[in-house]
PDB file of N, CA and C in Angstrom:
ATOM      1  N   UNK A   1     -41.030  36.358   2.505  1.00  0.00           N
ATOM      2  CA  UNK A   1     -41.820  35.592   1.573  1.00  0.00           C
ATOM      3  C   UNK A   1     -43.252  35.501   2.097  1.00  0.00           C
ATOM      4  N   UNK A   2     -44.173  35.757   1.276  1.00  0.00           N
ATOM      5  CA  UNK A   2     -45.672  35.771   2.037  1.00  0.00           C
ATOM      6  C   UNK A   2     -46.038  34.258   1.643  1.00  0.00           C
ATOM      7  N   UNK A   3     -47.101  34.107   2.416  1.00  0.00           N
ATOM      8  CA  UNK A   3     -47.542  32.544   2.519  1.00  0.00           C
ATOM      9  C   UNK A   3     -47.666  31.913   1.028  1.00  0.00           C
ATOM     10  N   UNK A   4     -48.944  32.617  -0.358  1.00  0.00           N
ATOM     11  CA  UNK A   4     -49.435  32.132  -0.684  1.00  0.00           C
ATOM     12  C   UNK A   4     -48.471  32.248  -1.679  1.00  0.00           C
ATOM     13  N   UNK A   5     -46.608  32.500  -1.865  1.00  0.00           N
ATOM     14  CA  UNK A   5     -45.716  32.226  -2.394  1.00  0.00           C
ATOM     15  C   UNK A   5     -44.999  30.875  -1.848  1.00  0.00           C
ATOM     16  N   UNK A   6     -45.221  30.145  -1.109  1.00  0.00           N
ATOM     17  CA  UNK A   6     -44.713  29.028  -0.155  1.00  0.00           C
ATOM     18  C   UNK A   6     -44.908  28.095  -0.841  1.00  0.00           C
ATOM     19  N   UNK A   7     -44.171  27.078  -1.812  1.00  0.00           N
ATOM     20  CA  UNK A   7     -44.461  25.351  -2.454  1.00  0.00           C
ATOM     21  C   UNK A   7     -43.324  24.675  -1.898  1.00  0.00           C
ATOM     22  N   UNK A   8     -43.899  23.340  -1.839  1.00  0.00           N
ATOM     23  CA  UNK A   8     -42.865  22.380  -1.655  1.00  0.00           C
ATOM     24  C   UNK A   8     -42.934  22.037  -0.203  1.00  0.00           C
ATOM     25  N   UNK A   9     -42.061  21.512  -0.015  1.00  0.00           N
ATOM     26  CA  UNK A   9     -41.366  21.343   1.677  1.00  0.00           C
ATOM     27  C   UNK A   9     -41.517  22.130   2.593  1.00  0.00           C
ATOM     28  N   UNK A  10     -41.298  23.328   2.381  1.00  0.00           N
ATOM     29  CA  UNK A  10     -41.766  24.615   3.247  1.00  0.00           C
ATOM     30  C   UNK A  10     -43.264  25.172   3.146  1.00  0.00           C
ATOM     31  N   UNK A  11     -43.829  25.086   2.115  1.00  0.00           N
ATOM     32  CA  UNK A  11     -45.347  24.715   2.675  1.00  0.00           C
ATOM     33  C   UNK A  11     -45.997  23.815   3.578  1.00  0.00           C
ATOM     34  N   UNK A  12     -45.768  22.502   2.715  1.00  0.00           N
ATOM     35  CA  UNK A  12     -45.726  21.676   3.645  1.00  0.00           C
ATOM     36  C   UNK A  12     -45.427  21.761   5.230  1.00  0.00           C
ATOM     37  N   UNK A  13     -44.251  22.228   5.734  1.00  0.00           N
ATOM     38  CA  UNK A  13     -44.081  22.230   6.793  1.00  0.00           C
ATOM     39  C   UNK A  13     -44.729  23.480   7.513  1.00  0.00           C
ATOM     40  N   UNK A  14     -45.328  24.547   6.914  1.00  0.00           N
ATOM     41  CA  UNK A  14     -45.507  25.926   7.226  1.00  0.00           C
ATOM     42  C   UNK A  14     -47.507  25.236   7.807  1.00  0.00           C
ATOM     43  N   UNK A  15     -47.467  24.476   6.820  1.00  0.00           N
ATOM     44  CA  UNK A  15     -48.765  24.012   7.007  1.00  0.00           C
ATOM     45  C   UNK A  15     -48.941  22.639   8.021  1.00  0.00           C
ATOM     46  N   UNK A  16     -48.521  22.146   8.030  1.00  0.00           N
ATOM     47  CA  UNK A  16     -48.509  21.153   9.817  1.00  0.00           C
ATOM     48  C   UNK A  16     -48.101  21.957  10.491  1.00  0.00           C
ATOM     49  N   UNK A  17     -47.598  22.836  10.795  1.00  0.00           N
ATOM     50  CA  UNK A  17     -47.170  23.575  12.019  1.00  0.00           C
ATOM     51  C   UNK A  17     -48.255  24.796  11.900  1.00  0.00           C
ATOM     52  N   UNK A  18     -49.038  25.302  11.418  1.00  0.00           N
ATOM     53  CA  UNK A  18     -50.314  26.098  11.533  1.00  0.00           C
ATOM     54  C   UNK A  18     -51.743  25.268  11.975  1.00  0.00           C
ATOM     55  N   UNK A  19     -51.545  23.887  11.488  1.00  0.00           N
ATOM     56  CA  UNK A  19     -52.660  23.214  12.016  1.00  0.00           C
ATOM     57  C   UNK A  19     -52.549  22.687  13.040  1.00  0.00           C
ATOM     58  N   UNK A  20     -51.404  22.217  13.285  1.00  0.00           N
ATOM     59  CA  UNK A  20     -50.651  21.858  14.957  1.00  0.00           C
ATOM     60  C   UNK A  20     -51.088  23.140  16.012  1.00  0.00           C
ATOM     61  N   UNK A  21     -51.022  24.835  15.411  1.00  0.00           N
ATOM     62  CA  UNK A  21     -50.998  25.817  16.197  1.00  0.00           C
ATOM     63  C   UNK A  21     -52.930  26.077  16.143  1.00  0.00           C
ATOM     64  N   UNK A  22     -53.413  25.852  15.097  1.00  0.00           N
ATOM     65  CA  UNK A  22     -54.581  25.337  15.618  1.00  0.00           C
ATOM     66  C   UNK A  22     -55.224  24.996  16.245  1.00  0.00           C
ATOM     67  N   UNK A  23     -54.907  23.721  16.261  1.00  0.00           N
ATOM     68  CA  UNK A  23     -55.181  22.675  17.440  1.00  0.00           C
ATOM     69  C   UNK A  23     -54.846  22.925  18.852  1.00  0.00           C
ATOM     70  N   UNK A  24     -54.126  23.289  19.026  1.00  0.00           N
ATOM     71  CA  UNK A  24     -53.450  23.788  20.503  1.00  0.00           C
ATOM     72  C   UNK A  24     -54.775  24.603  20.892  1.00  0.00           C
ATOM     73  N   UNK A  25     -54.796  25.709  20.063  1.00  0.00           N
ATOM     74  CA  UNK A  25     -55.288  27.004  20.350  1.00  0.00           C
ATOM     75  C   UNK A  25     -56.987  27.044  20.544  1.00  0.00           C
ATOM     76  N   UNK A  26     -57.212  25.555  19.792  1.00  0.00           N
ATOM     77  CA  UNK A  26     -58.772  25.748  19.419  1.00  0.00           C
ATOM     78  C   UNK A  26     -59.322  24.724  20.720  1.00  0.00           C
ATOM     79  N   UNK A  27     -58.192  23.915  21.462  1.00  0.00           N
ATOM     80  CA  UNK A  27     -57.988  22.804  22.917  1.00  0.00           C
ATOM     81  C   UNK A  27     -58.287  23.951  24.059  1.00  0.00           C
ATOM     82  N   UNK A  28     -57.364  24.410  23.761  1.00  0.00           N
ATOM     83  CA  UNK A  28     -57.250  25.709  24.480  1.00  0.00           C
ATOM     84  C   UNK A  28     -58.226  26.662  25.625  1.00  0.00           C
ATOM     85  N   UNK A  29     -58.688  26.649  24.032  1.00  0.00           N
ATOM     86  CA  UNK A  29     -60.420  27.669  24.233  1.00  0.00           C
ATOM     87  C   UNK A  29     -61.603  27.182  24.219  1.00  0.00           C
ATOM     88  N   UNK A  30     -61.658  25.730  24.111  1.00  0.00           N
ATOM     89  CA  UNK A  30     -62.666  24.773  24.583  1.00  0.00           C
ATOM     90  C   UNK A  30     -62.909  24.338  25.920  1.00  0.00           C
ATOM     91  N   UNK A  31     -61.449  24.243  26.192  1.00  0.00           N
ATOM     92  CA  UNK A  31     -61.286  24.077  28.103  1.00  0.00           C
ATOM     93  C   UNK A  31     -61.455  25.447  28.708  1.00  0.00           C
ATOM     94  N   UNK A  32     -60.876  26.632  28.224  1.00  0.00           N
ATOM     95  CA  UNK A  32     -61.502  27.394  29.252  1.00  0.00           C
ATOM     96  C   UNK A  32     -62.823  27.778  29.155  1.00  0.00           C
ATOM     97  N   UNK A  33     -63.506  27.816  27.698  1.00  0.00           N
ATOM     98  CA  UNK A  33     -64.993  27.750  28.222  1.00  0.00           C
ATOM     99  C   UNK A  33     -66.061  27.187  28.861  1.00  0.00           C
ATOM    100  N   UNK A  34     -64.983  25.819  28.510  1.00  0.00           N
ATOM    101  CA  UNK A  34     -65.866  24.503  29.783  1.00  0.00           C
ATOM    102  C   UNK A  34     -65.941  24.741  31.140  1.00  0.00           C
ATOM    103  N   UNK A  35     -64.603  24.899  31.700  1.00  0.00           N
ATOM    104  CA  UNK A  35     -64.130  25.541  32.969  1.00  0.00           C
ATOM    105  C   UNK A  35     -65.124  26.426  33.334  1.00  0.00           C
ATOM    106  N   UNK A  36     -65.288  27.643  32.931  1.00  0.00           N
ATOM    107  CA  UNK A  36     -65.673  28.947  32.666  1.00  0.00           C
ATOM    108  C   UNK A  36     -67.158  28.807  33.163  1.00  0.00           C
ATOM    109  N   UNK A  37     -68.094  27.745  32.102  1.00  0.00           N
ATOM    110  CA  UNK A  37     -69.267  27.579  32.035  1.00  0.00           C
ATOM    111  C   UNK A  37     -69.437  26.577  33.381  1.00  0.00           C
ATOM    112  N   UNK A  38     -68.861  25.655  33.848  1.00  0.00           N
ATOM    113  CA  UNK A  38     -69.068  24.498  35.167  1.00  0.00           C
ATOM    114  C   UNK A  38     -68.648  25.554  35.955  1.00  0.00           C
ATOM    115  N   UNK A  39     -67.452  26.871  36.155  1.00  0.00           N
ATOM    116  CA  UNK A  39     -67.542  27.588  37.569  1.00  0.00           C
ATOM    117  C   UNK A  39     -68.959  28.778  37.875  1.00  0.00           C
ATOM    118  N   UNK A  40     -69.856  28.693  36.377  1.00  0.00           N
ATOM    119  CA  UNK A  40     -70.110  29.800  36.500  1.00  0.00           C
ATOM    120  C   UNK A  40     -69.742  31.490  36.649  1.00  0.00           C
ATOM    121  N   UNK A  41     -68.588  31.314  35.462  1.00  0.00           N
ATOM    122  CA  UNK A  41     -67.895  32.542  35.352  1.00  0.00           C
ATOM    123  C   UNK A  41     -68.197  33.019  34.254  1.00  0.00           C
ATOM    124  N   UNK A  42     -67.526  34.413  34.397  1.00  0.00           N
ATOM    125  CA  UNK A  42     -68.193  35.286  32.704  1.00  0.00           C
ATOM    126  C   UNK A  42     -66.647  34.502  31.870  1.00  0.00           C
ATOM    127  N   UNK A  43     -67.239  33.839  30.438  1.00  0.00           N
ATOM    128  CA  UNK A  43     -66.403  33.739  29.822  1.00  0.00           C
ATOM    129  C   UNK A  43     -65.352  34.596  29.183  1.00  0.00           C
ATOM    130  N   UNK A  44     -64.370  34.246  28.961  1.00  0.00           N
ATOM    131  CA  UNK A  44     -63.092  35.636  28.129  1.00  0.00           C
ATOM    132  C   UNK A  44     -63.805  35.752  26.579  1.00  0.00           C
ATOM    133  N   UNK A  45     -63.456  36.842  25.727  1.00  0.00           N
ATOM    134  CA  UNK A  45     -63.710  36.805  24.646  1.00  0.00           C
ATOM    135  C   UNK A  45     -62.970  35.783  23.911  1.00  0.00           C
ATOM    136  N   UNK A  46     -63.633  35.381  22.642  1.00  0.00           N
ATOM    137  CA  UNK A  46     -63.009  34.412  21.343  1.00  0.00           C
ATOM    138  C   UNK A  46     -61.948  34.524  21.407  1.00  0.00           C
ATOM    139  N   UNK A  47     -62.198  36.080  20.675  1.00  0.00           N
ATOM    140  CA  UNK A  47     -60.780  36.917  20.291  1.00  0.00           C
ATOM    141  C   UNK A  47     -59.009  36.747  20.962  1.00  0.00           C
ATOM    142  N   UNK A  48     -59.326  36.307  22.275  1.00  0.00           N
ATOM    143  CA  UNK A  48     -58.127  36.245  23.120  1.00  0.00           C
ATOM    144  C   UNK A  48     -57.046  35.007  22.700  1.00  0.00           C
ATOM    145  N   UNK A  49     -57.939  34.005  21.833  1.00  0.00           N
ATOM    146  CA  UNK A  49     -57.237  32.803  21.793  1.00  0.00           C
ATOM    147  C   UNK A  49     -56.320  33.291  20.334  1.00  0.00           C
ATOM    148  N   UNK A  50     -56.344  33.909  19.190  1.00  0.00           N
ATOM    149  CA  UNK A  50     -56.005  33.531  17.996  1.00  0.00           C
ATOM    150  C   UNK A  50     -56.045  33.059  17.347  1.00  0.00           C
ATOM    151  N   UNK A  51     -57.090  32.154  17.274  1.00  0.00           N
ATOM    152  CA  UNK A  51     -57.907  31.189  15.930  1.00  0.00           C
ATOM    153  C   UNK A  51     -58.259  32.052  15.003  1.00  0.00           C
ATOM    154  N   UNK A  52     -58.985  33.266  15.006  1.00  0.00           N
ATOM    155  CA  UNK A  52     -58.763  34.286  13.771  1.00  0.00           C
ATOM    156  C   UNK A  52     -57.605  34.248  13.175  1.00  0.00           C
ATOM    157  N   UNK A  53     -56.704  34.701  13.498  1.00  0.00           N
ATOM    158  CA  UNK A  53     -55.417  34.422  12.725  1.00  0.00           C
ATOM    159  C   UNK A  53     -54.824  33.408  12.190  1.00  0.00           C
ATOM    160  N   UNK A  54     -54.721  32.080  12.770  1.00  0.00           N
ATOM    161  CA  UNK A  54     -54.253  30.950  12.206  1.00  0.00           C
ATOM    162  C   UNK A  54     -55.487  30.830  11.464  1.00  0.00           C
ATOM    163  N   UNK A  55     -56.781  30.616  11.507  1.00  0.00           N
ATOM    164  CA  UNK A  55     -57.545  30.295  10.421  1.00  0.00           C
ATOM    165  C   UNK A  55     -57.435  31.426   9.389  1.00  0.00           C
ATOM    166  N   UNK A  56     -56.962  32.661   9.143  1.00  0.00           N
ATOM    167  CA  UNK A  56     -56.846  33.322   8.555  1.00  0.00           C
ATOM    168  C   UNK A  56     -55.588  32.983   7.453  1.00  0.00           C
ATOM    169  N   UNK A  57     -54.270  32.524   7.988  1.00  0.00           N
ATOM    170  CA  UNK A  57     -52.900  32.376   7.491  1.00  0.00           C
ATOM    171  C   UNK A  57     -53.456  30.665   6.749  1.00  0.00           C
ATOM    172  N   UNK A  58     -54.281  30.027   7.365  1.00  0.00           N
ATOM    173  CA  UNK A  58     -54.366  28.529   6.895  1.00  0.00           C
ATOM    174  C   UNK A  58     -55.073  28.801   5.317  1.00  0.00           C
ATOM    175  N   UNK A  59     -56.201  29.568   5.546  1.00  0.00           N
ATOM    176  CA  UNK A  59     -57.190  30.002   4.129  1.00  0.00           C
ATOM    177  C   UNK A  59     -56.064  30.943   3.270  1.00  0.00           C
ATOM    178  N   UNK A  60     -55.066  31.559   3.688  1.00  0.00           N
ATOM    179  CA  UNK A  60     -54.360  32.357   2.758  1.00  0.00           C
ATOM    180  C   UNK A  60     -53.323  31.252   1.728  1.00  0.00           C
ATOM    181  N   UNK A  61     -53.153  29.922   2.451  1.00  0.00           N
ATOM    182  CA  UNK A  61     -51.787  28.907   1.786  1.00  0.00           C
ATOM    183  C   UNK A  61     -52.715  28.223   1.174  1.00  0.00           C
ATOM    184  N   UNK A  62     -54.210  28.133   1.794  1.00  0.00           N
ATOM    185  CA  UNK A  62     -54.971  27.288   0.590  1.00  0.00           C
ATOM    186  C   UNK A  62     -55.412  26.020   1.685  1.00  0.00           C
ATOM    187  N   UNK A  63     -55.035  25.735   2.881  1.00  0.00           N
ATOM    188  CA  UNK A  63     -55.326  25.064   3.450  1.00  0.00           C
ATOM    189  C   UNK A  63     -55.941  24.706   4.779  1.00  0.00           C
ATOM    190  N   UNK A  64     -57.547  25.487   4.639  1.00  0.00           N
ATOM    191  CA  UNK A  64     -58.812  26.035   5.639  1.00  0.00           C
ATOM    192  C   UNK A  64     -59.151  25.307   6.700  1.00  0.00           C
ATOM    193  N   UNK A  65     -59.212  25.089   8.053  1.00  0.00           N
ATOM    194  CA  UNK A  65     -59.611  23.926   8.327  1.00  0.00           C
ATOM    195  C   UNK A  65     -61.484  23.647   8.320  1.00  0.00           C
ATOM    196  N   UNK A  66     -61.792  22.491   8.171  1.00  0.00           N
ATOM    197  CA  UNK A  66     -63.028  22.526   7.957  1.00  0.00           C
ATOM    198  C   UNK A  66     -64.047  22.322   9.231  1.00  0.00           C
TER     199      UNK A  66
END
């Protein structure tokens, strides 16, 4: 079933658990750039964390974060 077929309960739940995976991910990559930037290290790319993707799957159910 693709996302932007998902109503009800299982949206619902498809969607707290993408913004939950969000959040993790977007904690994530804030601390290691903090880290990163106070050791004076070369930061990792964006790309490594997966916020492209969950913000990608969130805008596909209709629910972007802002």
């Amino acid at each position: 079933m693709k996302l932007e077929e998902l109503s009800g309960d299982e949206r619902t739940l498809v969607i707290v658990a993408l913004q939950a995976l969000h959040r993790e991910r977007l904690t994530a990559s804030n601390a290691v750039f903090t880290v990163c930037s106070l050791a004076g290290k070369e930061q990792p790319p964006e790309d490594i964390f997966g916020l492209r993707e969950v913000q990608d799957a969130l805008r596909r159910i209709g629910a972007a974060p802002h």
